[in-house]
Protein backbone atom coordinates (compact mmCIF):
# COMPACT_ATOMS: atom_id res chain seq x y z
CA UNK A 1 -1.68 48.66 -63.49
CA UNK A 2 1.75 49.38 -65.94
CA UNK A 3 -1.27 49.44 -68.82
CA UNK A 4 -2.41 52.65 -66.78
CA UNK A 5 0.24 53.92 -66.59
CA UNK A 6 1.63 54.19 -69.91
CA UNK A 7 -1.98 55.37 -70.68
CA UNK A 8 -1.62 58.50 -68.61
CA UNK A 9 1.77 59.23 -69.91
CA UNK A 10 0.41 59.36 -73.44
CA UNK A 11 -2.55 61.26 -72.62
CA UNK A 12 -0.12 63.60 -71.18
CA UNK A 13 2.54 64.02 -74.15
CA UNK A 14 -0.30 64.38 -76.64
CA UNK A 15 -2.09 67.59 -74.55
CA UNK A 16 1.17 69.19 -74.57
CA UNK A 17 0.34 69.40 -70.85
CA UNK A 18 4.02 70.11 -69.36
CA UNK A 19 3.05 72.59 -66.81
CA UNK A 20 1.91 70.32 -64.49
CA UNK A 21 5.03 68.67 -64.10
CA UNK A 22 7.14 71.36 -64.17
CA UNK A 23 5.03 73.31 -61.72
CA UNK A 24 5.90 70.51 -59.42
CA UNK A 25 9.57 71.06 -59.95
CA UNK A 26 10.19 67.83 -62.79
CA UNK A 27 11.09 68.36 -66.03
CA UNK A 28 8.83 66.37 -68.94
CA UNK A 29 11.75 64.97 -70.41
CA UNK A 30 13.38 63.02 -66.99
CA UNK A 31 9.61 62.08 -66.62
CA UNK A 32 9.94 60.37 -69.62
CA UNK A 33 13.54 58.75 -69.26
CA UNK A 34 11.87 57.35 -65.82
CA UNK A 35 9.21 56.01 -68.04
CA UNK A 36 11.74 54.14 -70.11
CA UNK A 37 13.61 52.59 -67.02
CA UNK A 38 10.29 51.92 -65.11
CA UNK A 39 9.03 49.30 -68.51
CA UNK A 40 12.83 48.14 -68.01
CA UNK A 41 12.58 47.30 -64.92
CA UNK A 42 8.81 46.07 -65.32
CA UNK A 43 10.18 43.35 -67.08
CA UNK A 44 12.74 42.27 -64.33
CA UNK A 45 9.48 42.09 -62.18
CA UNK A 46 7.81 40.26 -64.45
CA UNK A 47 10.60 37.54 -64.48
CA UNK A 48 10.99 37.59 -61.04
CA UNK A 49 7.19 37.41 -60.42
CA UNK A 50 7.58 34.00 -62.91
CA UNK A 51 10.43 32.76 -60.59
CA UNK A 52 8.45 33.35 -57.51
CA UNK A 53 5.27 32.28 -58.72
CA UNK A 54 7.47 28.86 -59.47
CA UNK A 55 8.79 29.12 -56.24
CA UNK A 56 5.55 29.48 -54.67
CA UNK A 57 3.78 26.49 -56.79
CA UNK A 58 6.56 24.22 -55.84
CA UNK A 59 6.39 25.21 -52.03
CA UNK A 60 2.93 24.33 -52.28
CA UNK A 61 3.55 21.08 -54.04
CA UNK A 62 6.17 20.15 -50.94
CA UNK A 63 3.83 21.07 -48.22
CA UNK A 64 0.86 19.32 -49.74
CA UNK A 65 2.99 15.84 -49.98
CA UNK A 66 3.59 16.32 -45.83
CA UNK A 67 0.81 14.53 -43.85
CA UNK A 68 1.33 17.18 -41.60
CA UNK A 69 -0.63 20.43 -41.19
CA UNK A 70 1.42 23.26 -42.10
CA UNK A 71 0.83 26.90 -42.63
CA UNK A 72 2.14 30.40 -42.22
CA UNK A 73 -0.06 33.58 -41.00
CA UNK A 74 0.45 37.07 -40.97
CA UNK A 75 1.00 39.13 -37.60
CA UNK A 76 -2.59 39.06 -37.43
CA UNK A 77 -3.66 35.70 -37.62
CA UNK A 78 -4.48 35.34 -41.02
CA UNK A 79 -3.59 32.25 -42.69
CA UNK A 80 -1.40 33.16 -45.84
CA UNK A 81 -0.85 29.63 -47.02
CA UNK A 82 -1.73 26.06 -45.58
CA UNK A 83 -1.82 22.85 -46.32
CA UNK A 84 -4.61 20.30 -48.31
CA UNK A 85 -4.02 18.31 -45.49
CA UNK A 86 -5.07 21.29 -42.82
CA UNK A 87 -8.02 22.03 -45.20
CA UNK A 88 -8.93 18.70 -44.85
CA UNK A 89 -8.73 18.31 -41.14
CA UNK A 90 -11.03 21.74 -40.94
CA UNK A 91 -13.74 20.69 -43.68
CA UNK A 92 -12.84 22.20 -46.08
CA UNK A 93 -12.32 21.07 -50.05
CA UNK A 94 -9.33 22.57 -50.78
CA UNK A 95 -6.24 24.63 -49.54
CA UNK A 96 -7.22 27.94 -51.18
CA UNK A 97 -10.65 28.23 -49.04
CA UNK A 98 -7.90 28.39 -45.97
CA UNK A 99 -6.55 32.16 -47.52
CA UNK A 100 -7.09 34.94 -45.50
CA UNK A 101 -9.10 32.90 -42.95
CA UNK A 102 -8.35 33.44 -39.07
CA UNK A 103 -8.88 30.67 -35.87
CA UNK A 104 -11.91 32.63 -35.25
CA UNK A 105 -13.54 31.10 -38.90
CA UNK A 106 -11.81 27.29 -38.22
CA UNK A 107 -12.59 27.36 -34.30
CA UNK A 108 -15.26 28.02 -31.39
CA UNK A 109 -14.98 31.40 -29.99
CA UNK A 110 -13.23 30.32 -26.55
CA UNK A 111 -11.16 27.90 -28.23
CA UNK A 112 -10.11 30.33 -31.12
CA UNK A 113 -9.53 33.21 -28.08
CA UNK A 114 -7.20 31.11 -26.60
CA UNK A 115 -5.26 30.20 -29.69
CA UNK A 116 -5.07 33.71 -30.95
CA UNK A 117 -4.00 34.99 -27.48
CA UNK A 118 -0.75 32.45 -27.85
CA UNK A 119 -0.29 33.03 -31.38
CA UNK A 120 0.00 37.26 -30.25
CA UNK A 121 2.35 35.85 -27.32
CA UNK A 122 4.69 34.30 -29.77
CA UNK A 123 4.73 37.22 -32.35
CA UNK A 124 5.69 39.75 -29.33
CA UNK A 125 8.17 38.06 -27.83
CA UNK A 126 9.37 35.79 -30.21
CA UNK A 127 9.61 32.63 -28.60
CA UNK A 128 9.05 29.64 -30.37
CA UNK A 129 5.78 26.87 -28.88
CA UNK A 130 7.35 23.26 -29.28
CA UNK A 131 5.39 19.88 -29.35
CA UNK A 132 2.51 21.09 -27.43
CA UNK A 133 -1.03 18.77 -27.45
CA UNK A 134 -4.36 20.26 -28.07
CA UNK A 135 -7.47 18.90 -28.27
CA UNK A 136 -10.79 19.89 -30.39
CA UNK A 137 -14.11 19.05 -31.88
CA UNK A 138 -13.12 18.93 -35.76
CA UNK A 139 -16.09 19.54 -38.38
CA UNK A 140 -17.28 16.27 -38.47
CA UNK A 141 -17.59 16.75 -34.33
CA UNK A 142 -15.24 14.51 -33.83
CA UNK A 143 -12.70 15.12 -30.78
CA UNK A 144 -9.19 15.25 -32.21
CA UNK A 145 -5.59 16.09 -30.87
CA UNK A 146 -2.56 17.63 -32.48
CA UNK A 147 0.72 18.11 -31.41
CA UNK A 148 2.02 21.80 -32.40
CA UNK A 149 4.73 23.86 -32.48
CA UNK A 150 4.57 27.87 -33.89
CA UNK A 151 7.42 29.76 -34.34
CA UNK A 152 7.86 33.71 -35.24
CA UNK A 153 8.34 33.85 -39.16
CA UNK A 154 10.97 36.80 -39.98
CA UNK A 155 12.18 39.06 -42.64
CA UNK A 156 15.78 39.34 -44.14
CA UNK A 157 15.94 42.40 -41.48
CA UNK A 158 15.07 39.77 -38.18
CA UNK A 159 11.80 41.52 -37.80
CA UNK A 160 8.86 39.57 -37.01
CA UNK A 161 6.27 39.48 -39.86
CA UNK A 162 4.24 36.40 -39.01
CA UNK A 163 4.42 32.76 -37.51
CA UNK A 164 4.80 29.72 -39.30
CA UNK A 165 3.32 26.70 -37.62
CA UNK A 166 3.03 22.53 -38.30
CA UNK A 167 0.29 20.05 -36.47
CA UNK A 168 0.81 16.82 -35.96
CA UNK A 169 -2.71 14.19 -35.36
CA UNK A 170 -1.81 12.31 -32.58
CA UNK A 171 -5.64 11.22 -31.96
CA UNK A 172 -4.70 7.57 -32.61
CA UNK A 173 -1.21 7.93 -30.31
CA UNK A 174 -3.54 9.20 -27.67
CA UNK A 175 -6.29 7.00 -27.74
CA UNK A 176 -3.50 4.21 -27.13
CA UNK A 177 -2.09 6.08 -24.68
CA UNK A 178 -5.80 6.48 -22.87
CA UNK A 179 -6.01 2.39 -23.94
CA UNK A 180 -2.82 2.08 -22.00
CA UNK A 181 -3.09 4.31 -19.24
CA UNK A 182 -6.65 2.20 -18.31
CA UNK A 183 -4.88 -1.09 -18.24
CA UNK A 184 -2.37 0.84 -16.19
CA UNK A 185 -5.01 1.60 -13.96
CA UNK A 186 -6.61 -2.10 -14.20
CA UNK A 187 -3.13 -3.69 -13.41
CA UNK A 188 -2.77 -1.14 -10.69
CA UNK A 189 -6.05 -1.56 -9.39
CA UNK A 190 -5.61 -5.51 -9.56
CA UNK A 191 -2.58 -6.01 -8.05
CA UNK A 192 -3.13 -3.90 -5.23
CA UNK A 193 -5.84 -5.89 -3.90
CA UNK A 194 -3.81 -8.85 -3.97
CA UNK A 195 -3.02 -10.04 -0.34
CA UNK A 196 -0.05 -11.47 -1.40
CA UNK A 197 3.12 -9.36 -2.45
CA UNK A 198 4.45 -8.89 -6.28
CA UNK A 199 6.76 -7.11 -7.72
CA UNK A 200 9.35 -6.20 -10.54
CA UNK A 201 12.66 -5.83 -9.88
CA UNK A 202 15.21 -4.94 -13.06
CA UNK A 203 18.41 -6.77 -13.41
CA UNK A 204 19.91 -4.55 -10.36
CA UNK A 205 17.77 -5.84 -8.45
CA UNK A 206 16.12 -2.16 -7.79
CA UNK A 207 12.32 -1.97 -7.66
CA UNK A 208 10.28 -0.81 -10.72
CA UNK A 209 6.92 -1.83 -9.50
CA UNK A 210 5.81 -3.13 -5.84
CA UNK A 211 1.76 -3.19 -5.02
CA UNK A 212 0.57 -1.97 -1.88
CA UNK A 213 0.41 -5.05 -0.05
CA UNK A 214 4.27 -5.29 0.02
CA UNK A 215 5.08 -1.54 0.58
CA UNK A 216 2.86 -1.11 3.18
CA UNK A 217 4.52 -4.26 5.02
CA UNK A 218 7.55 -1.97 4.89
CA UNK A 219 5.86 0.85 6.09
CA UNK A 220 5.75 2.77 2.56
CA UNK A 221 4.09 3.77 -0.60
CA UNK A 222 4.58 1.93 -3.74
CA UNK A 223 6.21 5.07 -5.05
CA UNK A 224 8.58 4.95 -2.36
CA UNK A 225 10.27 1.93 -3.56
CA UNK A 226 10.76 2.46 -7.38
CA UNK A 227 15.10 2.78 -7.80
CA UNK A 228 15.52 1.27 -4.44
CA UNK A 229 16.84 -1.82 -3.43
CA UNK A 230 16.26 -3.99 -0.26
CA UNK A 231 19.23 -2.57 1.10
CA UNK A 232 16.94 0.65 1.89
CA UNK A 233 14.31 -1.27 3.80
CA UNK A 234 16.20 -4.43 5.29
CA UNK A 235 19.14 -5.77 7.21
CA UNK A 236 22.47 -5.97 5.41
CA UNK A 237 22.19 -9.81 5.76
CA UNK A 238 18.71 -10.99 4.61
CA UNK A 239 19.16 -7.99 2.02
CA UNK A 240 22.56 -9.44 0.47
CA UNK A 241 20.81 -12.83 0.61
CA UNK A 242 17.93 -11.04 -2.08
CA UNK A 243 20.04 -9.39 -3.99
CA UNK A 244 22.54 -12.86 -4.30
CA UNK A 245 19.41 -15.09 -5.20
CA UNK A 246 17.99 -12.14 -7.61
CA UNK A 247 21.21 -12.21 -9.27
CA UNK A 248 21.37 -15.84 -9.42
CA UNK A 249 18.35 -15.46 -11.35
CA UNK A 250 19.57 -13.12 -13.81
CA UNK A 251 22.98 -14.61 -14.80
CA UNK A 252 21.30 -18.59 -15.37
CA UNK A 253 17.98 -18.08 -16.24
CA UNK A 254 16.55 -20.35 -13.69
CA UNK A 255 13.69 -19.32 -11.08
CA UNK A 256 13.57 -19.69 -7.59
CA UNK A 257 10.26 -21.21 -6.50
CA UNK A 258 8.44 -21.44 -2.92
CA UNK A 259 11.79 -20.31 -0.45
CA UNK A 260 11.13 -20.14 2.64
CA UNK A 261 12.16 -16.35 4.31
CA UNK A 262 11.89 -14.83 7.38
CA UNK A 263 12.13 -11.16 7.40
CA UNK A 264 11.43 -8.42 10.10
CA UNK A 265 8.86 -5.68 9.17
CA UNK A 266 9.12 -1.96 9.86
CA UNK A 267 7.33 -2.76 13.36
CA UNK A 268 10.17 -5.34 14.56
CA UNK A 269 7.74 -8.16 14.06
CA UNK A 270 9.36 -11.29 12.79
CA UNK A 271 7.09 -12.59 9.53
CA UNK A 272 7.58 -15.43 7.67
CA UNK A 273 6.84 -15.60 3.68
CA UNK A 274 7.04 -18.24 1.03
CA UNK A 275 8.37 -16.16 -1.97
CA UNK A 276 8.98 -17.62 -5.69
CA UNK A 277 10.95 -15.36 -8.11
CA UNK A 278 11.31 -15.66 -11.79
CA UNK A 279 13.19 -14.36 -14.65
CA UNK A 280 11.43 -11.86 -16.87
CA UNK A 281 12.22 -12.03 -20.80
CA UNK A 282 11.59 -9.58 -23.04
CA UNK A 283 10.11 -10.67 -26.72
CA UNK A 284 13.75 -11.60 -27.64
CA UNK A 285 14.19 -14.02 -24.70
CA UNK A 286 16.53 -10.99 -22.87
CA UNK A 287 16.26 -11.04 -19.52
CA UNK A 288 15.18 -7.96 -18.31
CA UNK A 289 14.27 -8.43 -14.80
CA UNK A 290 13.10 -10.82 -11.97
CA UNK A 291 9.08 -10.91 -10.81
CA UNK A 292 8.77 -11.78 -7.66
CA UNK A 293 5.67 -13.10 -5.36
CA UNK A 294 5.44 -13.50 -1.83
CA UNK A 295 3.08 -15.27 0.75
CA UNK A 296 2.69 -14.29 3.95
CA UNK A 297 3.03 -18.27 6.10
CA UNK A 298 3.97 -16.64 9.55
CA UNK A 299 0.40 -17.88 10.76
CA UNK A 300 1.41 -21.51 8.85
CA UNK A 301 4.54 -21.13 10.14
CA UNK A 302 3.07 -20.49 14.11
CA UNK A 303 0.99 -22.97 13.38
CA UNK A 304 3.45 -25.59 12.90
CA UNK A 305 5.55 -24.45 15.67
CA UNK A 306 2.98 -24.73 17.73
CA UNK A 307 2.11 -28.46 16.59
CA UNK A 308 5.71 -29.84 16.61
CA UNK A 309 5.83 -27.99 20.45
CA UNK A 310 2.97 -29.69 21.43
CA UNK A 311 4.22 -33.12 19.86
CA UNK A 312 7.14 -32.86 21.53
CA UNK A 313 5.57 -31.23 24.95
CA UNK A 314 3.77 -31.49 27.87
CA UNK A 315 0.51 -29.85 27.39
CA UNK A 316 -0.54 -28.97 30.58
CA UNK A 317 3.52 -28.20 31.90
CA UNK A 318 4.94 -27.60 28.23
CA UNK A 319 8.27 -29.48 29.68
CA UNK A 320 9.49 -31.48 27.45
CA UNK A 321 7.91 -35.03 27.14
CA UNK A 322 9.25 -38.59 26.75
CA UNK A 323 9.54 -37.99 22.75
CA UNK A 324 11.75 -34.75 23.82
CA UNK A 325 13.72 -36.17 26.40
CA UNK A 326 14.63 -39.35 24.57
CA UNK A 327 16.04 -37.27 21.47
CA UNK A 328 18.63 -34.72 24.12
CA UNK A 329 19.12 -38.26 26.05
CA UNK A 330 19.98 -39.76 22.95
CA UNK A 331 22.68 -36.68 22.00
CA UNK A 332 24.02 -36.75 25.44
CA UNK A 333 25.00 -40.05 25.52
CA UNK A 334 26.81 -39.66 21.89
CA UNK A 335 28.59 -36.60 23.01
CA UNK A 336 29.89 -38.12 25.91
CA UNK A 337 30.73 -41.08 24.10
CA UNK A 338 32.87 -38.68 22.48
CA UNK A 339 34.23 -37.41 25.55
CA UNK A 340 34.49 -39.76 27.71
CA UNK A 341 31.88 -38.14 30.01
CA UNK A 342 29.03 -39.15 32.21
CA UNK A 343 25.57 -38.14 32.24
CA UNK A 344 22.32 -38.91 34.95
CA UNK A 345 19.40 -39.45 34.47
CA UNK A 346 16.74 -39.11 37.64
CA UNK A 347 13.30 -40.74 37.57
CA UNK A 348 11.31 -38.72 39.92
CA UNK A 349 7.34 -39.80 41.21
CA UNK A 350 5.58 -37.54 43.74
CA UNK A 351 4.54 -39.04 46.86
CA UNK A 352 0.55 -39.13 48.41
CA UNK A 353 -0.41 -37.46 44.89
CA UNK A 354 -3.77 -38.84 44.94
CA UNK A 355 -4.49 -37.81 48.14
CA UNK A 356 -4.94 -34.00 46.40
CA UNK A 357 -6.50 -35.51 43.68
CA UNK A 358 -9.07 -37.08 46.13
CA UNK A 359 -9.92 -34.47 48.05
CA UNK A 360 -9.99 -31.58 45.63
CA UNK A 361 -10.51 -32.54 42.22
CA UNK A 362 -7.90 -33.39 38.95
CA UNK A 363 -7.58 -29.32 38.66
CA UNK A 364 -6.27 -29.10 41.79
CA UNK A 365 -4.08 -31.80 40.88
CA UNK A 366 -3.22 -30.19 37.79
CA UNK A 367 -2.27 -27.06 39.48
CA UNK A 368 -0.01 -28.96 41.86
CA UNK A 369 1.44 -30.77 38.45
CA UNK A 370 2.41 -26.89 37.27
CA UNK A 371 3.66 -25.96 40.67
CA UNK A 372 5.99 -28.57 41.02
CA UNK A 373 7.69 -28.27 37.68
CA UNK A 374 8.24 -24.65 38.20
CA UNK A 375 9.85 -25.57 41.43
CA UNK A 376 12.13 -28.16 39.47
CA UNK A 377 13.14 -25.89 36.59
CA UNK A 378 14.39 -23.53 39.28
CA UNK A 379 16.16 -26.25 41.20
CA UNK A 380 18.24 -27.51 38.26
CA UNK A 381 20.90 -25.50 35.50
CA UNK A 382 19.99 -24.36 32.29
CA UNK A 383 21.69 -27.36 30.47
CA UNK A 384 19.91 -29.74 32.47
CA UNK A 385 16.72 -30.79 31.21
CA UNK A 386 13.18 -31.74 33.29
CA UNK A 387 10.38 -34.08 31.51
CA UNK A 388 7.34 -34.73 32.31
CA UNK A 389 6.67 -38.40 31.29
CA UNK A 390 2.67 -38.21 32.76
CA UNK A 391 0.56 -38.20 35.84
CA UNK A 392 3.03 -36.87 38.84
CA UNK A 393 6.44 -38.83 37.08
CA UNK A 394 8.95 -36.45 36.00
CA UNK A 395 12.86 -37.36 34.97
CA UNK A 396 15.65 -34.69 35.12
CA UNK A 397 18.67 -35.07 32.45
CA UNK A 398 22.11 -34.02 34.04
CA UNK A 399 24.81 -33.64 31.42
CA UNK A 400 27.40 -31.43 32.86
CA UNK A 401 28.85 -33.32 35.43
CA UNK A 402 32.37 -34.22 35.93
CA UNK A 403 31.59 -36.60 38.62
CA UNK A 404 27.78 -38.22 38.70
CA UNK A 405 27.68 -38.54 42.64
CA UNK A 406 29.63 -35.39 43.91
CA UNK A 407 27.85 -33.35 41.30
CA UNK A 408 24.34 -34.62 41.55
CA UNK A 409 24.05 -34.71 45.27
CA UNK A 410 23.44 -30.97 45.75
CA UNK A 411 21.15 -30.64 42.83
CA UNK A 412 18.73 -33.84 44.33
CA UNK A 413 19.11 -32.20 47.68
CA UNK A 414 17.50 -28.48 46.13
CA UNK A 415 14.85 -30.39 44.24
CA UNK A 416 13.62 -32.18 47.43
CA UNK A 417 14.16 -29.38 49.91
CA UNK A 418 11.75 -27.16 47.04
CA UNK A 419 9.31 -29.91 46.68
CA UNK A 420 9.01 -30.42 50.28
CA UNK A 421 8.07 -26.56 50.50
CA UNK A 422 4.27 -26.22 51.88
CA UNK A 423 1.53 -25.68 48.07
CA UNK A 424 -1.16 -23.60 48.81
CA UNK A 425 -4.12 -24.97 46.27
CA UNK A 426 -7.38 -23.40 46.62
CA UNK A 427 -7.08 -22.33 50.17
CA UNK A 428 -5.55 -25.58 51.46
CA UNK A 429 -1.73 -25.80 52.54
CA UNK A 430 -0.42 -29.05 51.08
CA UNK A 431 2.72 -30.62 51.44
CA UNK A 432 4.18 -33.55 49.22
CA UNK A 433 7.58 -35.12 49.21
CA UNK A 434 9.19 -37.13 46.52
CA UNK A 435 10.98 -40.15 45.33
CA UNK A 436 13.74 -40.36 43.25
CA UNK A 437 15.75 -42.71 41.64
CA UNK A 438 18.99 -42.20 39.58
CA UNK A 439 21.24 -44.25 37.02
CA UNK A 440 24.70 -42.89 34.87
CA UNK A 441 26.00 -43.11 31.97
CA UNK A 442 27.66 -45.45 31.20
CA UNK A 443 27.93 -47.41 34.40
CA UNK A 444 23.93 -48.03 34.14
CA UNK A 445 23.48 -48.26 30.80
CA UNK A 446 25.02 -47.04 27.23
CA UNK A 447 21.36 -46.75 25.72
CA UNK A 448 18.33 -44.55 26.44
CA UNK A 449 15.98 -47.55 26.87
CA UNK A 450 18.24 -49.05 29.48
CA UNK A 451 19.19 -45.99 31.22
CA UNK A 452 15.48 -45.34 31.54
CA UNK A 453 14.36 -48.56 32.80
CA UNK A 454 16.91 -48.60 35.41
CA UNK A 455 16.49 -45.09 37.17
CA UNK A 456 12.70 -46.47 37.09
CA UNK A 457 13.29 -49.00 38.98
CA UNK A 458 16.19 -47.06 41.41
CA UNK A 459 13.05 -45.14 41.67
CA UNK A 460 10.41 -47.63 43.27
CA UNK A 461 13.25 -48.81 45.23
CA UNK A 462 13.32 -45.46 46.87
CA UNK A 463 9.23 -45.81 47.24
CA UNK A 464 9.93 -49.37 49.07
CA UNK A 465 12.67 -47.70 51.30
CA UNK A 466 10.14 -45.39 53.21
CA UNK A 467 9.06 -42.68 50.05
CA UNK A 468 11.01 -39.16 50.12
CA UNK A 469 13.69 -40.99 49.64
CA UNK A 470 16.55 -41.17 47.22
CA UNK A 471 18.20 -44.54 45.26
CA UNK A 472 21.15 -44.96 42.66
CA UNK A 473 20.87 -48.12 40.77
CA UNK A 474 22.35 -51.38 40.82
CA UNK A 475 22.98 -54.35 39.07
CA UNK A 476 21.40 -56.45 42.42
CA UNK A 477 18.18 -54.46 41.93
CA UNK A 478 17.52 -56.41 38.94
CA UNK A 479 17.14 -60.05 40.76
């Protein structure tokens, strides 16, 4: 171009041709002393055009040694300069093929729409896209992401004359984080349909993961629970009791395995649950938080009530039976040992039993059985107990008593004035009496054995004196 110019200029001396300049108003002569300055400064431009071509090779040489993809485009969307590695990740051999190209040559057509309609966004308002994941099909048809961020690319004046952009491949990051998010799911999926409740707790004892089992016992989502504590969902007490063993855990190390907790649901129900907690450790043996599993025994634990009440129980009255009484006889006579005290113990046998046996059946006589200790639990105070030793023999266990014969005589008369009261079984009026024989403590006896064996016998004393009757032991009964 300066070659061409110089040209003309001869040309122009040499045909003497001034008029045409000075037509236009400019004298030959400044034409020429512009000449002059224009080669001067032709020279400047020349060393500045070295500088910035140095400038430019060694901006190149920086951005090819960056993994990233990097590249500037014009305001619209050419590419201006890019990386080797951007070339590479579009197919292409080298970084000069990316020149002048737009996202419509590197891109399908909805894909490259899209991008070009953010890139326009960001050039017309200037605000910068950070970190933002994309996903494509690259050349090879491979399905790739990037993380991006653009940003406006301005002149010394602040106006807007392109964007400048870098891409990060994150396809390995997020095929680990797809890897991840499926065990996720899996562990999710797995621990949910576990009967049995687990959990994570970190070392303040607030949730980080519960399955569904255990929130729905509390009436909630897993969600609901994450930075909560059992102080949300449970008494003060039992939830201090958690969060002391949790802490235990935490400041020794040691786990807690198979205790034995009963808690109360969102319902009110009382459940039962066997529940072993452990320390978790990270890779440097840190503790980082407690796991926690939980049985639900309540049905174990109903079961075994129900076995030691029947062991110790009257199944057809549930009164207490001779294995029951002799274990509150035995702690009556120790606490009034300690006392001082007396205690009585009445042996009581129905009288003409077997004639409703007889003449109706054993259910009859079972429903007589029932009747009559209802009548006796009614007759007698709520610290007194009434056994049911078998058949139609039943003892009563006064302890409160200050005085064994001013104090029992009222409670022996209400017993037989409610067992003399008419039965109605099946239809048929019946009427039984009783006979009862008494001994104290420790005028009769200091032991349950003896105490036993000597209201017994009061007792068939009382059958021998005419039945419905009532006899206190005696030494003389004995001979």
């Amino acid at each position: 171009m300066v070659e061409a110019i110089n040209k003309a200029l001869k040309e122009s001396s040499e045909h003497h041709e001034h008029s045409v300049f000075e037509n236009n108003g400019v004298p030959f002569s400044e034409l020429q002393n512009a000449h002059a300055r224009a080669q001067g400064d032709l020279q400047k431009l020349t060393d500045t055009k070295d500088a910035a071509l140095s400038d430019a090779k060694l901006l190149h040489s920086i951005i090819n040694q960056i993994s990233d993809l990097v590249f500037a485009k014009d305001t619209n969307g050419r590419i201006l300069v890019g990386s080797e590695a951007m070339a590479r990740y579009y197919g292409l051999e080298s970084a000069q093929e990316l020149y002048g190209k737009t996202i419509f040559d590197l891109r399908g057509e909805d894909e490259a729409h899209r991008i070009h309609n953010i890139e326009q966004e960001i050039l017309a308002g200037g605000e910068p896209m950070v970190d933002v994941d994309e996903e494509f099909i690259d050349a090879s048809g491979d399905e790739k992401w990037i993380q991006i961020t653009k940003v406006p690319m301005k002149d010394g004046n602040g106006k807007i004359i392109g964007l400048i952009g870098i891409a990060r491949d994150i396809t390995e990051r997020k095929h680990n984080e797809s890897v991840l998010e499926a065990e996720r799911v899996l562990f999710r999926t797995m621990i949910d349909q576990v009967p049995d409740y687990l959990f994570f707790k970190d070392t303040e004892s607030r949730f980080v993961i519960s399955n569904r089992a255990l929130a729905a016992d509390l009436g909630r989502l897993p969600t609901d629970l994450i930075g909560k504590t059992d102080f949300s969902f449970h008494e003060e007490k039992l939830a201090n009791k958690f969060y002391a063993d949790e802490q235990q855990i935490v400041s020794t190390g040691e786990s807690l395995i198979n205790l034995e907790e009963m808690v109360v649901d969102f319902t009110g129900a009382e459940k039962w649950f066997s529940a072993s907690k452990v320390p978790l450790r990270d890779v440097h043996g840190k503790i980082i938080g407690i796991v926690g599993v939980c049985r639900d025994i309540t049905d174990r634990k109903d079961s075994e009530e129900r076995l030691h009440f029947m062991a110790m129980h009257d199944a057809l009255t549930h009164l207490p039976n001779r294995t029951l009484l002799v274990d509150r006889l035995e702690q009556g006579i120790k606490q009034k040992e300690r006392t001082d005290g007396q205690l009585t113990v009445l042996f009581i046998d129905l009288d003409n039993f077997k004639i409703v046996n007889d003449s109706l059946g054993h259910d009859a006589g079972d429903t007589l059985i029932k009747a009559v200790a209802d009548r006796l639990i009614a007759s007698v105070r709520s610290s007194d107990t009434v056994a049911r030793l078998g058949g139609d023999e039943f003892v009563i266990l006064l302890i409160d008593q200050d005085n064994p014969i001013s104090d029992t005589a009222p409670i022996i008369e209400r017993l037989r004035a409610s067992i003399a009261e008419p039965f109605i079984i099946e239809g048929q009026k019946f009427q039984v009496t009783c006979s009862i024989g008494g001994a104290t403590f420790p005028n009769d006896g200091t032991d349950t054995t003896t105490l036993l064996k000597n209201a017994d016998i009061a007792m068939y004393k009382a059958k021998e004196g005419g039945r419905d009757n009532v006899v206190f032991y005696n030494s003389a009964m004995n001979n």
